[in-house]
Protein backbone atom coordinates (compact mmCIF):
# COMPACT_ATOMS: atom_id res chain seq x y z
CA UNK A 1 11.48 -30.06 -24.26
CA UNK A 2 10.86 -26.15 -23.27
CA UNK A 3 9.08 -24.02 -21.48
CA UNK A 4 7.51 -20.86 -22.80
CA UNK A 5 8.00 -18.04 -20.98
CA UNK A 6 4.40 -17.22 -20.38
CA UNK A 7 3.93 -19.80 -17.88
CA UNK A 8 6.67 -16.99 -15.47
CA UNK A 9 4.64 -14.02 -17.11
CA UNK A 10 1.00 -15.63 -16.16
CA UNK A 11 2.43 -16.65 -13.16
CA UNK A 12 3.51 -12.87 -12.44
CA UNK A 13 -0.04 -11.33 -13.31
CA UNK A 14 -1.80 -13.40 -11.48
CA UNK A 15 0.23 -11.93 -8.30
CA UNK A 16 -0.16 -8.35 -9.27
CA UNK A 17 -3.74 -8.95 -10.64
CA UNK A 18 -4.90 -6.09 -8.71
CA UNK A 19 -2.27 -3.34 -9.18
CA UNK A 20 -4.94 -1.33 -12.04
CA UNK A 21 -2.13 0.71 -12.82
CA UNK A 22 0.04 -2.42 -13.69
CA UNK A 23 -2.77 -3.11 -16.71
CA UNK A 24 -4.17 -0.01 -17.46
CA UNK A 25 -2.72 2.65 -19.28
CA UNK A 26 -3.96 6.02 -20.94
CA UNK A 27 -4.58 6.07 -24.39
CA UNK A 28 -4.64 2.37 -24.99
CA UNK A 29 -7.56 -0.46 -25.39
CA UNK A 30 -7.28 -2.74 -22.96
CA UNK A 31 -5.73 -5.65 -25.10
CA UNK A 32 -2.92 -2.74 -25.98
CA UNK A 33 -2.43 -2.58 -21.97
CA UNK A 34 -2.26 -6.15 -21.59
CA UNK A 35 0.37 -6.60 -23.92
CA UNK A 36 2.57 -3.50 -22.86
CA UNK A 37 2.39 -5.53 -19.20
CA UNK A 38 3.47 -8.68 -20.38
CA UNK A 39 6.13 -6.71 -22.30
CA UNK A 40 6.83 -5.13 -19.00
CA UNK A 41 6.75 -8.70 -16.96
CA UNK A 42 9.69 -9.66 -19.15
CA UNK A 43 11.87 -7.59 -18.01
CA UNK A 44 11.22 -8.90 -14.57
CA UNK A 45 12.03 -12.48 -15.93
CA UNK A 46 15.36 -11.41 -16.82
CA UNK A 47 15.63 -9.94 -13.54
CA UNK A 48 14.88 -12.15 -11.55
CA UNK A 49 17.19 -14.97 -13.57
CA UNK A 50 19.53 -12.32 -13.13
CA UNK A 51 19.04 -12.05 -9.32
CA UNK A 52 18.74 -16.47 -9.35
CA UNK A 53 22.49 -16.56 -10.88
CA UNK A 54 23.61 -14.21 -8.26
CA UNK A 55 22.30 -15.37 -5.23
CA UNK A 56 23.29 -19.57 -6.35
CA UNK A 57 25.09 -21.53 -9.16
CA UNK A 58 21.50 -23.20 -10.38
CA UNK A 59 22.41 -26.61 -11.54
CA UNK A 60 20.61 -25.77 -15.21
CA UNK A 61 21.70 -22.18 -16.95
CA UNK A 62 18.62 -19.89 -16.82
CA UNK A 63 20.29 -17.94 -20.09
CA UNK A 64 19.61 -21.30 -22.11
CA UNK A 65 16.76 -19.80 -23.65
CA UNK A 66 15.45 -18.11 -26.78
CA UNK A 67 14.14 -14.69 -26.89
CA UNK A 68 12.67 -15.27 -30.37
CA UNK A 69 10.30 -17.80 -29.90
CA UNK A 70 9.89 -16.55 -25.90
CA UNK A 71 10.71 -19.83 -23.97
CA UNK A 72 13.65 -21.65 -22.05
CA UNK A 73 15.40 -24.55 -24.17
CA UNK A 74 14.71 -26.79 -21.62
CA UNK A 75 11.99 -28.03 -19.04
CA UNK A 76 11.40 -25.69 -16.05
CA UNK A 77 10.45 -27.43 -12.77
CA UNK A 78 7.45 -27.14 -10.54
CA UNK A 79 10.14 -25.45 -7.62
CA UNK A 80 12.08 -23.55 -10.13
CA UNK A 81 8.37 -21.91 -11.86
CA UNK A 82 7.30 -20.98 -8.24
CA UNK A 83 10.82 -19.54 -7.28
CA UNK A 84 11.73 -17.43 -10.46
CA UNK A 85 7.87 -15.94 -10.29
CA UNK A 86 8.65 -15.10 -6.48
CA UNK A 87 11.67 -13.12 -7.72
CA UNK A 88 9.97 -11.49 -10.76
CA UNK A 89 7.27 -9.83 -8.21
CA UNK A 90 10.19 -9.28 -5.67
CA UNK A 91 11.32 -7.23 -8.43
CA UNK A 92 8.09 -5.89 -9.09
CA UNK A 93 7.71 -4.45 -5.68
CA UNK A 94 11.42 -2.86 -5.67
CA UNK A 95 10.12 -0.38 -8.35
CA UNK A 96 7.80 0.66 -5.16
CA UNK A 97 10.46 0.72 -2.84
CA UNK A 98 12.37 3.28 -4.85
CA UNK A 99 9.35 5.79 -5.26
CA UNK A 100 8.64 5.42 -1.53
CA UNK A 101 11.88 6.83 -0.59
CA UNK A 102 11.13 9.55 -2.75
CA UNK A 103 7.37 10.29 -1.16
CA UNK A 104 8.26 12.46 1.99
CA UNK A 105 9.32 15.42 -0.51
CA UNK A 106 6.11 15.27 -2.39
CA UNK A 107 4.21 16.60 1.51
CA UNK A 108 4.24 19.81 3.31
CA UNK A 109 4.07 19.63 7.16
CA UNK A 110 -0.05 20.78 6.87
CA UNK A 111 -0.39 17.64 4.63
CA UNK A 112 0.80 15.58 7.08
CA UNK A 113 -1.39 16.82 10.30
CA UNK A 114 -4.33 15.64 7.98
CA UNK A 115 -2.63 12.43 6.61
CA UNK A 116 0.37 10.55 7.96
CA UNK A 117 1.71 8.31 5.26
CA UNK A 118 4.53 7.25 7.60
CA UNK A 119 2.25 3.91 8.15
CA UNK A 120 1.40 3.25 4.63
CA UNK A 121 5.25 3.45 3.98
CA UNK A 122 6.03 1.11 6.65
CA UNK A 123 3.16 -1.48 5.69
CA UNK A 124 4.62 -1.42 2.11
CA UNK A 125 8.19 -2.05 3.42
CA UNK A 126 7.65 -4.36 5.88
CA UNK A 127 5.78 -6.31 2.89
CA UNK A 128 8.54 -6.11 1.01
CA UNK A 129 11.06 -7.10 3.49
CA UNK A 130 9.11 -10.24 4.27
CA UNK A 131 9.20 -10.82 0.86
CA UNK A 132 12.98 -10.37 0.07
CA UNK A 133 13.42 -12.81 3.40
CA UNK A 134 10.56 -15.38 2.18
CA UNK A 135 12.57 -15.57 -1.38
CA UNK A 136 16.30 -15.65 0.22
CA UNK A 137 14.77 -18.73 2.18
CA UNK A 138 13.52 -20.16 -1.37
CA UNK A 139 16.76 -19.82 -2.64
CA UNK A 140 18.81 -21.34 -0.44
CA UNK A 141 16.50 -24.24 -0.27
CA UNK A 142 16.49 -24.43 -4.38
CA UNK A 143 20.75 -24.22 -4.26
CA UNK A 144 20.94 -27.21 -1.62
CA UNK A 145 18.53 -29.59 -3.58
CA UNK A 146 18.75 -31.41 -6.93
CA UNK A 147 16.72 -29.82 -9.00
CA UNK A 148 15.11 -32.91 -10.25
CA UNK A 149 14.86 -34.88 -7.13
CA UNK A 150 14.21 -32.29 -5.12
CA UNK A 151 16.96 -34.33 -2.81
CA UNK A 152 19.55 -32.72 -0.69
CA UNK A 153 22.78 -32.06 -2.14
CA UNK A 154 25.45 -34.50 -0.31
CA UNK A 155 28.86 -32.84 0.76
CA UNK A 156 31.63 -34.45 -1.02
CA UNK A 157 34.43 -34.22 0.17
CA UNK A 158 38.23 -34.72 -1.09
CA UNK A 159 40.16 -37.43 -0.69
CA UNK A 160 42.54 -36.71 1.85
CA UNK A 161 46.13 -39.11 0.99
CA UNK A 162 48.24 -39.25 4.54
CA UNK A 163 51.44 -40.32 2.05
CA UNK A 164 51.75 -36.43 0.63
């Protein structure tokens, strides 16, 4: 009962699939490149477990897992697969974020008569935005259900003795 971690890192490449950069590096084959991104892609699993943990108390610990043999020590869900990939390329696109705020230095006022990058910028961000908003949503509908049963979560509430 496990689940390797390259279902998350498949998962992952599949989304960025068409970032070249993401798989192709200088000076390596292409299988070397493959592997340095799945390398990469693991540090946006423990990221976005990271960023899970923080945003809910998951009813399973997302640190039960075993970096030697690369999988979780117990059975993932459909919803929890779906959610932690959503983070890892959540994470993935924050990288962007911070070079973006970085850009406006790298152009002189003639570069920018000939081409505005003001709307790239905002395309990029409001992309990201939607999907920072799109995977708050996902976890706050993962932290109400039961992971299993994908049931809501009752309210209990404490007893409440008049006599005290």
């Amino acid at each position: 009962m496990s689940t390797p971690y390259s279902k998350f890192i498949d998962g992952l490449l599949r989304r960025v699939e068409e970032d070249k950069d993401f798989f192709h590096y200088i000076n390596l084959s292409d299988i070397e490149s493959l592997e340095l991104a799945k390398s990469r892609s693991l540090t946006f699993l423990d990221e976005a477990i990271a960023l899970l943990t923080l945003k809910c108390t998951p009813d399973i610990n997302f640190y039960n897992k075993n970096d030697d043999t690369k999988e979780f020590n117990f059975d993932v869900t459909g919803t929890e697969l779906f959610l932690i990939i959503s983070l890892m390329y959540q994470q993935y696109l924050d990288r962007d974020i911070a070079k973006l705020k970085c850009l406006n230095v790298n152009y002189t006022s003639s570069d920018l008569r000939v081409f505005d990058p003001s709307n790239a910028r905002n395309t990029f961000k409001a992309l990201y935005d939607g999907v920072c908003l799109q995977n708050d949503k996902l976890v706050d509908d993962y932290a109400n259900k039961d992971r299993l049963t994908g049931k809501p979560k009752s309210i209990e509430f404490a007893s409440y003795d008049s006599d005290e």
